[in-house]
Protein backbone atom coordinates (compact mmCIF):
# COMPACT_ATOMS: atom_id res chain seq x y z
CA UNK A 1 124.75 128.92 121.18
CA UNK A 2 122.59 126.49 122.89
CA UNK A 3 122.15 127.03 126.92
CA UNK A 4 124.14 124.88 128.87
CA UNK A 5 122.36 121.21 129.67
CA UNK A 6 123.98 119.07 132.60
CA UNK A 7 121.89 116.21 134.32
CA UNK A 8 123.25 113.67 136.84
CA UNK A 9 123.36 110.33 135.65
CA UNK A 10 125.03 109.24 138.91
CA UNK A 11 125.10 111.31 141.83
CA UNK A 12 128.91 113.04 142.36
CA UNK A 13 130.32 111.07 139.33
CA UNK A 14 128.65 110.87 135.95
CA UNK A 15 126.70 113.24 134.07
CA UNK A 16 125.29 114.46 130.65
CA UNK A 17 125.15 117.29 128.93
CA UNK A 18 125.61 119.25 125.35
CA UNK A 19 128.25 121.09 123.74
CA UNK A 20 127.60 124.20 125.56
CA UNK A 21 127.79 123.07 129.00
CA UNK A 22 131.11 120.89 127.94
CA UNK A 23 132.33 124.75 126.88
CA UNK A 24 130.95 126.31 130.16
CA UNK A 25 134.11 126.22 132.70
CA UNK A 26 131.32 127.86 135.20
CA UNK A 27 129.25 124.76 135.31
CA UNK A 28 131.92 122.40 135.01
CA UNK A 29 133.57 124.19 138.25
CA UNK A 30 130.53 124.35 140.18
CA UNK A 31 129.99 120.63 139.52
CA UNK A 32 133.71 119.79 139.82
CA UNK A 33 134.12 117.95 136.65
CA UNK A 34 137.40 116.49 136.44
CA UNK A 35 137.38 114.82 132.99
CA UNK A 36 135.59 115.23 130.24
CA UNK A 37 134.25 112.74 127.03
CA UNK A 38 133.52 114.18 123.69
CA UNK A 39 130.96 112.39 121.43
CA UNK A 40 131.47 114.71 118.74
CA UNK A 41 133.42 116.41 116.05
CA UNK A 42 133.27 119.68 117.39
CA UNK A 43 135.50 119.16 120.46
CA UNK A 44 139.07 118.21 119.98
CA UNK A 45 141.18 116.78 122.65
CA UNK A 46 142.37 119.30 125.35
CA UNK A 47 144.50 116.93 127.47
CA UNK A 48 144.74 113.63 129.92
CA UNK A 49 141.61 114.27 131.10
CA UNK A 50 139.86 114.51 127.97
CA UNK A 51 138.63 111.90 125.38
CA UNK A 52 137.47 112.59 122.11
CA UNK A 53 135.51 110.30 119.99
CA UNK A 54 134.89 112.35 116.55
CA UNK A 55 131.80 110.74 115.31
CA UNK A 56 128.36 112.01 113.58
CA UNK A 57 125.17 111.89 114.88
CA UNK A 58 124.09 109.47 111.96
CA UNK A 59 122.74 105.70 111.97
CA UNK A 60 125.24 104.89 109.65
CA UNK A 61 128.02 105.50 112.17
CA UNK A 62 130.19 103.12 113.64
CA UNK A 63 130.26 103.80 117.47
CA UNK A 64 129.99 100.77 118.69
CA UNK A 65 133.95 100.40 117.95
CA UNK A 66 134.47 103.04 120.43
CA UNK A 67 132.70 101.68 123.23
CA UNK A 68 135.16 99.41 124.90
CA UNK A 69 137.71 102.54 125.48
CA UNK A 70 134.90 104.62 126.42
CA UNK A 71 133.78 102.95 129.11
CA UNK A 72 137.16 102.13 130.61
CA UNK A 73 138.22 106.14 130.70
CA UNK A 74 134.97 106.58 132.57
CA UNK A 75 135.92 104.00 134.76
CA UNK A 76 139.48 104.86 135.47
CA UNK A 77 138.37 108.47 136.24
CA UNK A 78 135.79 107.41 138.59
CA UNK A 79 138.11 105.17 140.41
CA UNK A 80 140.95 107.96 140.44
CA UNK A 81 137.79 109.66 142.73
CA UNK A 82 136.92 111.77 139.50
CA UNK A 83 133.41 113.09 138.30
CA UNK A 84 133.25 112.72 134.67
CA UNK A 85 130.97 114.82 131.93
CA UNK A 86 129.94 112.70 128.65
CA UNK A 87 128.67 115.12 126.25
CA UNK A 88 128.06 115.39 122.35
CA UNK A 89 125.96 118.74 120.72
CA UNK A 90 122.49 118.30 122.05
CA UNK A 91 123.36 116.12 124.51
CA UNK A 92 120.51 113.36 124.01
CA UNK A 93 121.92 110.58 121.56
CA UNK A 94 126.01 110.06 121.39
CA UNK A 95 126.78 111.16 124.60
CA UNK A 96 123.70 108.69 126.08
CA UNK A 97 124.77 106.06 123.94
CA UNK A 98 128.23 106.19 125.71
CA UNK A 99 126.66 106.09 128.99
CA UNK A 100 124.57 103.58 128.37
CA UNK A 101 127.30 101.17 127.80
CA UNK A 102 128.92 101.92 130.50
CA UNK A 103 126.15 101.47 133.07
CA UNK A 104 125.28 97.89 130.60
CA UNK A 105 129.30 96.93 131.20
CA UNK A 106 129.49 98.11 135.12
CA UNK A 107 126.23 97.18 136.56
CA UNK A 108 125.45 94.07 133.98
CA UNK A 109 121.88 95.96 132.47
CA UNK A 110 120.34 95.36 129.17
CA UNK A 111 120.52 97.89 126.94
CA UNK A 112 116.55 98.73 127.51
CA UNK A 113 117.14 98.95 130.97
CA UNK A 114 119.93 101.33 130.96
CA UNK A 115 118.66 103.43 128.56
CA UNK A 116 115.49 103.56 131.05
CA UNK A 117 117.80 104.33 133.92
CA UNK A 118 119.37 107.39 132.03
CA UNK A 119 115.73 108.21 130.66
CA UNK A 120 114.69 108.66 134.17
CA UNK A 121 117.49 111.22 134.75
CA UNK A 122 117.56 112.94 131.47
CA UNK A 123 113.91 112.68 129.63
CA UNK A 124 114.78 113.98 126.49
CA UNK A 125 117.39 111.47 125.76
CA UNK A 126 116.92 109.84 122.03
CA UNK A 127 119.61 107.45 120.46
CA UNK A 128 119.17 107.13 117.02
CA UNK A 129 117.72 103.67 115.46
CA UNK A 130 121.46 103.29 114.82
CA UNK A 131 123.03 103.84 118.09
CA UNK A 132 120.22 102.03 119.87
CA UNK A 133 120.92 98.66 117.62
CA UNK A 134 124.95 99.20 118.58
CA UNK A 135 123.93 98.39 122.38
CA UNK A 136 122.43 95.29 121.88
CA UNK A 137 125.68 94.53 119.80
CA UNK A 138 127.60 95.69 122.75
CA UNK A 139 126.18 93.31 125.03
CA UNK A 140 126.36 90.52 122.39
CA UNK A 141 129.72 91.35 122.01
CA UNK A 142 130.60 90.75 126.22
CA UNK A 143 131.20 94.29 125.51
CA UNK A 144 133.88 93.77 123.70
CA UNK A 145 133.77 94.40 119.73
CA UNK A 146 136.88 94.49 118.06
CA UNK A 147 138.03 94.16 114.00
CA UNK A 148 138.13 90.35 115.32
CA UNK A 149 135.38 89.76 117.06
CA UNK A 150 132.74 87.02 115.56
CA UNK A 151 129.65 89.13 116.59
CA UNK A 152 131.12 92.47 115.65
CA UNK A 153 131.99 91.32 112.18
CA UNK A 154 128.38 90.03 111.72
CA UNK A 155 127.07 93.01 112.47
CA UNK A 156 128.98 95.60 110.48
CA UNK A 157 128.53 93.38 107.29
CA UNK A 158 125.19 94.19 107.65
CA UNK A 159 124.93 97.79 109.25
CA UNK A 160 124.40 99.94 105.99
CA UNK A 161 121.82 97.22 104.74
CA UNK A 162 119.94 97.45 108.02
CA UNK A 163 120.10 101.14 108.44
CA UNK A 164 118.91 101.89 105.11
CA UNK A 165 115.84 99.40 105.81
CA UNK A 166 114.87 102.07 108.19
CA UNK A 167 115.23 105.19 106.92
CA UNK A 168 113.41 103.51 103.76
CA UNK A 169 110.31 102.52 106.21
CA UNK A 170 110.55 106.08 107.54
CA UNK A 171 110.54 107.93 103.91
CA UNK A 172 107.83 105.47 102.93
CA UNK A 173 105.74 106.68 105.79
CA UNK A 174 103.74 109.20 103.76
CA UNK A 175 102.12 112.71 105.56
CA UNK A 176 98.68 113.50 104.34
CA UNK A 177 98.28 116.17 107.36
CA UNK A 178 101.21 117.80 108.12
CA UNK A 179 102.30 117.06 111.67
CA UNK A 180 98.84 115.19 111.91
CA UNK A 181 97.90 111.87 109.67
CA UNK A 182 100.05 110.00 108.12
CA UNK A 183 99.73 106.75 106.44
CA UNK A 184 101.98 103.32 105.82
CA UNK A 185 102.08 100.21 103.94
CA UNK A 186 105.52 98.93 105.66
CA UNK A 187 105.95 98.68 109.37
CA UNK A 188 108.74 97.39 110.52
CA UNK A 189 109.06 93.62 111.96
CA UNK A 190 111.79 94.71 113.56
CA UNK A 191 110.91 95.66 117.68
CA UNK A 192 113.73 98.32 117.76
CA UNK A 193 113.29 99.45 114.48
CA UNK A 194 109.34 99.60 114.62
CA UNK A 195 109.81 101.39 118.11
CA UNK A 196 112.63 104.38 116.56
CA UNK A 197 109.88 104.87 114.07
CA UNK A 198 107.34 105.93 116.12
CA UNK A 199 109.25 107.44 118.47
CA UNK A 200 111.34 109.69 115.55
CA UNK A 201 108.10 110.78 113.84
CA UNK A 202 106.77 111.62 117.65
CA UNK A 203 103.17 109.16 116.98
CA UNK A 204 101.00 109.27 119.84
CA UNK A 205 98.49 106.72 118.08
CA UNK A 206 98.86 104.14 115.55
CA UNK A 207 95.76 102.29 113.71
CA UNK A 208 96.57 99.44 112.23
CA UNK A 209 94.43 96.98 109.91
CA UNK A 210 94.42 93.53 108.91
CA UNK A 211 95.73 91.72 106.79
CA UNK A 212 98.42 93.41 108.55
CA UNK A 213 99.22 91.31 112.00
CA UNK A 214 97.68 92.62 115.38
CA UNK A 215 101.22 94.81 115.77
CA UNK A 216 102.29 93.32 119.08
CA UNK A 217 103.35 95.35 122.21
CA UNK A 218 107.00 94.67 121.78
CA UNK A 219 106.94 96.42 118.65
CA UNK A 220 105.13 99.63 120.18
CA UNK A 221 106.24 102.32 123.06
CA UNK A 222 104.15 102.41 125.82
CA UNK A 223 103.58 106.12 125.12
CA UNK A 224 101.85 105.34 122.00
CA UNK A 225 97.89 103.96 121.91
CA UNK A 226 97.37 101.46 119.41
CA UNK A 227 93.96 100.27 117.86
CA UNK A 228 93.63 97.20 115.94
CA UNK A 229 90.96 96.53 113.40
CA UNK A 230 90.42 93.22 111.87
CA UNK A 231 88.99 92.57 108.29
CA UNK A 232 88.77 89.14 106.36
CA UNK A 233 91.33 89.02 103.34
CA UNK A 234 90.51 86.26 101.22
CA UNK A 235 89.34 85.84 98.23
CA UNK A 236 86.12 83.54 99.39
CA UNK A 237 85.05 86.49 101.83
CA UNK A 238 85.23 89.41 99.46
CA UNK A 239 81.63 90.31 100.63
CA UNK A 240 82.33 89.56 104.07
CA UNK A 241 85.03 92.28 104.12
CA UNK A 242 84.21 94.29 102.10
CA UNK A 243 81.32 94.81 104.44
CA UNK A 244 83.60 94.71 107.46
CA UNK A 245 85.37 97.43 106.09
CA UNK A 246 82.79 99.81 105.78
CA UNK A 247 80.94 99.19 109.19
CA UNK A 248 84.34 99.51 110.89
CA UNK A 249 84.89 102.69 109.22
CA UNK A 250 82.99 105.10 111.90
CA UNK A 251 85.57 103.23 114.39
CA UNK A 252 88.51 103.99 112.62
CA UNK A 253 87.57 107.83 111.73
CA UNK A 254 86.54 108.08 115.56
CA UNK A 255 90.04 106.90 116.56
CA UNK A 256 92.29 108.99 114.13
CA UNK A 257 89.36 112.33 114.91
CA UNK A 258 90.44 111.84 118.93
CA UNK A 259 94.20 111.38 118.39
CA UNK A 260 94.10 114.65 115.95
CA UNK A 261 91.80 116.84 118.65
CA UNK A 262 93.78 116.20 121.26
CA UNK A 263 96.82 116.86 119.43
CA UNK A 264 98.27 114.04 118.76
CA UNK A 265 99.88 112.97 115.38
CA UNK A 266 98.55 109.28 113.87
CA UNK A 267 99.59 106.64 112.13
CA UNK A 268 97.42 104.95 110.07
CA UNK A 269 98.90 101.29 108.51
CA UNK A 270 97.85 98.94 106.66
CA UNK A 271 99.72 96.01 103.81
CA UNK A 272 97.17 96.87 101.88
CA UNK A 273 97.84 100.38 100.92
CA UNK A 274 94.35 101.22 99.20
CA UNK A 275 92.82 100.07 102.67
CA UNK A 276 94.21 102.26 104.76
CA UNK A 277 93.83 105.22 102.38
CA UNK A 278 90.00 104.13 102.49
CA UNK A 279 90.44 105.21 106.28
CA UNK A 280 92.49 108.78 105.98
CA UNK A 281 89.97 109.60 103.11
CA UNK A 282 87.30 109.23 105.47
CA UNK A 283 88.26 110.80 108.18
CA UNK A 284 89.19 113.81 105.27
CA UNK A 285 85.28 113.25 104.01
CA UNK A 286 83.81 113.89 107.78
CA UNK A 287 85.85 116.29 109.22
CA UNK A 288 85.86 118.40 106.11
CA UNK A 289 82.97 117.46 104.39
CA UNK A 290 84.38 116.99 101.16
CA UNK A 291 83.33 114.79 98.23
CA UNK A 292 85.31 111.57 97.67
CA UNK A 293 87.00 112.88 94.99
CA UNK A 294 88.30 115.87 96.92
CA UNK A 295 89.25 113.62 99.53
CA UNK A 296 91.24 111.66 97.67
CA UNK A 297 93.04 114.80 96.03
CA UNK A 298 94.30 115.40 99.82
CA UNK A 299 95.38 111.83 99.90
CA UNK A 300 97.56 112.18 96.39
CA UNK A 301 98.81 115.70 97.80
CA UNK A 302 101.00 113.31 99.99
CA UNK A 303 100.92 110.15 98.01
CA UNK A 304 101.22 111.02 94.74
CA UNK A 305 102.16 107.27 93.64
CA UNK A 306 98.61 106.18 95.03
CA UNK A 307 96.57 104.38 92.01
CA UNK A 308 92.94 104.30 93.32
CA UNK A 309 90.94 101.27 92.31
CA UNK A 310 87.37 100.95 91.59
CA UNK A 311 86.86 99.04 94.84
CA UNK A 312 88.19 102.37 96.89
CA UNK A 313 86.09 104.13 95.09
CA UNK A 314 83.21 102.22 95.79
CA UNK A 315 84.11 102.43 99.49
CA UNK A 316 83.85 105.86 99.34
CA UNK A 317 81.41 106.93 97.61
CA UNK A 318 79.28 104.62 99.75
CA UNK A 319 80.32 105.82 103.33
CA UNK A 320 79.08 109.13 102.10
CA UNK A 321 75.33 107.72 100.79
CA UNK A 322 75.37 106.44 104.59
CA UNK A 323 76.08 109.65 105.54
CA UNK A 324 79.23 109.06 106.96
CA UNK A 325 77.41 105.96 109.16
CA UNK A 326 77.35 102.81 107.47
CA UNK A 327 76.04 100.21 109.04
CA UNK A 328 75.68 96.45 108.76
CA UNK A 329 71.65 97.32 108.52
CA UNK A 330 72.07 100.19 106.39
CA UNK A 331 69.64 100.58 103.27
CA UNK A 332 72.92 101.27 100.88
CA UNK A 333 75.01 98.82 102.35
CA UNK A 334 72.47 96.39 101.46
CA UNK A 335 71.11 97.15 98.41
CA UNK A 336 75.82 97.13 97.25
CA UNK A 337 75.70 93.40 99.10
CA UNK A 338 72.61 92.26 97.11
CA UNK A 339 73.98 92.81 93.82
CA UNK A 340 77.19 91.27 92.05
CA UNK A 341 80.50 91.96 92.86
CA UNK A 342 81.04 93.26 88.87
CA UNK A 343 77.97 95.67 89.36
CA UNK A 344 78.75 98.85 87.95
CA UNK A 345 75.83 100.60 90.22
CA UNK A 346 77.30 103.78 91.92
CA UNK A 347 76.32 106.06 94.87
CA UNK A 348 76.41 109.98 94.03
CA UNK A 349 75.93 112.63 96.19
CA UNK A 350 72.51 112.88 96.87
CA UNK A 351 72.80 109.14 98.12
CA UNK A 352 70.41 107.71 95.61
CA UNK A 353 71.90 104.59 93.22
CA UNK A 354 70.15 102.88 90.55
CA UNK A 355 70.23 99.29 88.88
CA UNK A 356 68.93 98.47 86.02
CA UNK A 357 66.87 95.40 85.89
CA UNK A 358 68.43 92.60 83.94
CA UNK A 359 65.39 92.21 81.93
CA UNK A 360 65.94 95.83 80.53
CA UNK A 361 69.09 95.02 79.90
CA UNK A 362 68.92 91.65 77.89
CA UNK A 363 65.99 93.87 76.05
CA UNK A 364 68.13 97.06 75.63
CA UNK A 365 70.39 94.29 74.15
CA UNK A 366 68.52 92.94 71.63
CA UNK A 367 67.02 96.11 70.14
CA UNK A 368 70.56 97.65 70.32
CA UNK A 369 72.03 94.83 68.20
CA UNK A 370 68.92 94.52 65.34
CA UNK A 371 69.45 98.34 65.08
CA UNK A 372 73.04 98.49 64.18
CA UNK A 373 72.42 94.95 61.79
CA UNK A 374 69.75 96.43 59.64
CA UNK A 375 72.04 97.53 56.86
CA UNK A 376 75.77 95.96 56.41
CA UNK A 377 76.67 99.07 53.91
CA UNK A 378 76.67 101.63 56.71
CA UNK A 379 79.81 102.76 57.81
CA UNK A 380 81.46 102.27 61.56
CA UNK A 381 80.91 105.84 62.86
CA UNK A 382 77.53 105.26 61.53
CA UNK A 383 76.87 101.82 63.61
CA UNK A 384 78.36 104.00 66.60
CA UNK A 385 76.62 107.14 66.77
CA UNK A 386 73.06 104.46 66.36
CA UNK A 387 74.25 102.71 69.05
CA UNK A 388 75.01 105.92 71.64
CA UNK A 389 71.77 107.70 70.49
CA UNK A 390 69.84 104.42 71.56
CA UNK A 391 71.48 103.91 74.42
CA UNK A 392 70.89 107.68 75.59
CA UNK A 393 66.93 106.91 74.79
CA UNK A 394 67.08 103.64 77.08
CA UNK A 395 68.67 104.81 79.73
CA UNK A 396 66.92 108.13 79.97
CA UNK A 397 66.42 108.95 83.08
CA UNK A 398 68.14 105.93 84.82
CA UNK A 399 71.50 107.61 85.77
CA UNK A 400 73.32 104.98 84.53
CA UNK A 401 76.67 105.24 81.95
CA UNK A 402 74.50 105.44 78.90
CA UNK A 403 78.04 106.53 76.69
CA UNK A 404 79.99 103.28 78.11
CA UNK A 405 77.09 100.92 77.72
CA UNK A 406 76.72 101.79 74.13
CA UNK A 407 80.45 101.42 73.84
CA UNK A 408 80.26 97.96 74.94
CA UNK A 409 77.48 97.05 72.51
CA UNK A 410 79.27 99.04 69.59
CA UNK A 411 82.24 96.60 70.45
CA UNK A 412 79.88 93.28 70.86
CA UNK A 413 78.18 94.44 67.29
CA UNK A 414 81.90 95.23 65.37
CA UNK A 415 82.64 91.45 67.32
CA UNK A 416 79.58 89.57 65.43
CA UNK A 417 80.59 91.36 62.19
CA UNK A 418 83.78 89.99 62.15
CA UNK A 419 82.26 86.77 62.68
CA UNK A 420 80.20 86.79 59.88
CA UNK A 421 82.55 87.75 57.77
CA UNK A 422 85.02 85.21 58.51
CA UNK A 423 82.46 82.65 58.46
């Protein structure tokens, strides 16, 4: 059993604690507890002085319901000169959600602010996303919800919806390091719900790119840091931020290295999901140095939906040619900018890429396709295995894809046949 937990809410009258202190006649003597509220299941009524609400410690829970005769036992106790314990099992989300209505109803507070006050009394207080949704429905309510109230009806036609948009956006936030980095495509709109998320996962940073919003601070507890980086999105600026991307990189690996030294657990997000795995992969690449493709083995380890594209392969491979430094004036950055977006020039590990002139090419071209014309009777696998043994001989050397360029031809060559044939 747990060790009994009391804290004084308000001094010689209210205070919260957990299951075992609520079983503890000890420390209910030697604070003279008179009456006693039960959040919980586990602690049926023992009398006049003792209310028991049976409910779960789940989001899907219907407390709010409860609230109005909550508050008013705590209230006729405390004017019958009574000191009254609230309680549930751990003492830090029923039981406060019970108080907090009552402090909202007595001494007109929000539901932030009361919540606050019993924060600043009991620190390790935590309603669930739920619970914490309930008290702004309380207040809404005039505090009073009831099977025929206009608000309270509204609200529990859409509780389950709402509650399962959460725990989605929670599930959906994918760990790549244990305890560490983790990574999203869906943060919540929502200011409460975007706040239980971070708060429930226990993030200390969150790193957030665009075309995701700058995340504003309503949406984020002032214990957690936030970092915002911002990168073009549209179609006319693929360069642009494509480039931005990269040089912001070092940034972004800085930020989610410092959160993870210090302890701390990250959040990396982005609505473009291959975007911010560009960022976890990385920080994976330069704290472990690891190839890109290792990297992104981590990354499907705790994503294992992720489909990497070409273009976050690219990114990769070329923040490790810069060594992990790339720069708006780097040599590889430049030489990827000053060729066409459909180039199929790579960067391999020893940082070196090549391009083949276009004049070899067109050339390569042309001796490729008066090769595999010479003589109509020879068969397909014939044309093909002409074809790949040229294009080994031309690209000697180059390091480009000699097998899928000679592909490509084959295909062009079987296209012109067809042509001729059909007239």
């Amino acid at each position: 059993m747990d060790t009994p937990s009391i804290d004084c809410i308000i001094p010689d009258q209210l205070y919260i604690g957990n299951l075992s202190a609520a079983n503890s006649l000890e420390h209910r003597k030697r604070l003279g507890i008179t009456h006693i509220l039960s959040v919980c299941p586990e602690c049926p009524s023992q009398g006049t002085n003792h209310l028991h609400i049976p409910v779960e410690d789940s989001e899907y829970e219907d407390l709010l319901i409860h609230l109005p005769k909550s508050c008013l036992f705590i209230q006729t106790a405390l004017e019958q000169g009574g000191r009254v314990l609230v309680h549930c099992v751990m003492g830090i989300s029923r039981s406060v959600t019970v108080v907090c209505a009552y402090l909202m109803e007595s001494r007109h507070l929000s539901a932030t602010k009361a919540l606050s006050v019993v924060k600043s009394r009991r620190p390790s207080v935590h309603p669930n996303y739920g619970f914490i949704k309930q008290l702004q429905v309380f207040e809404k309510c005039s505090y009073r919800p009831s099977a025929t109230n206009v608000t309270y009806i509204s609200w529990k036609r859409r509780q389950a919806q709402d509650v399962t948009n959460y725990l989605n956006a929670v599930h959906d936030t994918a760990a790549i390091i244990p305890d560490r980095l983790f990574l999203s495509s869906d943060y919540p709109h929502d200011p409460i719900q975007a706040k239980c998320l971070l708060h429930d996962m226990e993030f200390t940073h969150l790193l957030s790119l665009s075309p995701s919003e700058n995340i504003s601070p309503s949406r984020i507890p002032s214990t957690v840091k936030h970092y915002h980086i911002n990168i073009p999105n549209r179609i006319k600026q693929q360069e642009e931020s494509f480039l931005q991307l990269m040089i912001a990189l070092p940034d972004a690996v800085a930020f989610v290295a410092s959160a993870i030294n210090c302890g701390g657990q990250v959040l990396v997000h982005c609505e473009v999901e291959w975007k911010a795995a560009v960022v976890v992969c990385a920080y994976l690449m330069s704290s472990r140095h690891i190839s890109p493709s290792q990297a992104t083995a981590v990354l499907e380890e705790g994503l294992p939906l992720f489909n990497g594209t070409r273009n976050f392969t690219k990114h990769l491979e070329l923040y490790e040619a810069c060594s992990y430094a790339p720069s708006a004036d780097h040599p590889y950055l430049k030489s990827h900018l000053s060729v066409s977006p459909s180039s199929s020039s790579t960067f391999s590990r020893s940082k070196t890429n090549v391009t083949l002139p276009l004049t070899t090419k067109s050339h390569a071209t042309n001796v490729m396709l008066n090769a595999t014309s010479t003589s109509a009777a020879n068969s397909k696998a014939a044309n093909a295995a002409a074809i790949t043994a040229l294009a080994n001989k031309v690209f000697s050397g180059t390091g480009l894809d000699s097998k899928g360029f000679g592909e490509t031809l084959a295909k062009i060559q079987a296209s012109r046949e067809g042509v001729v044939s059909h007239g």
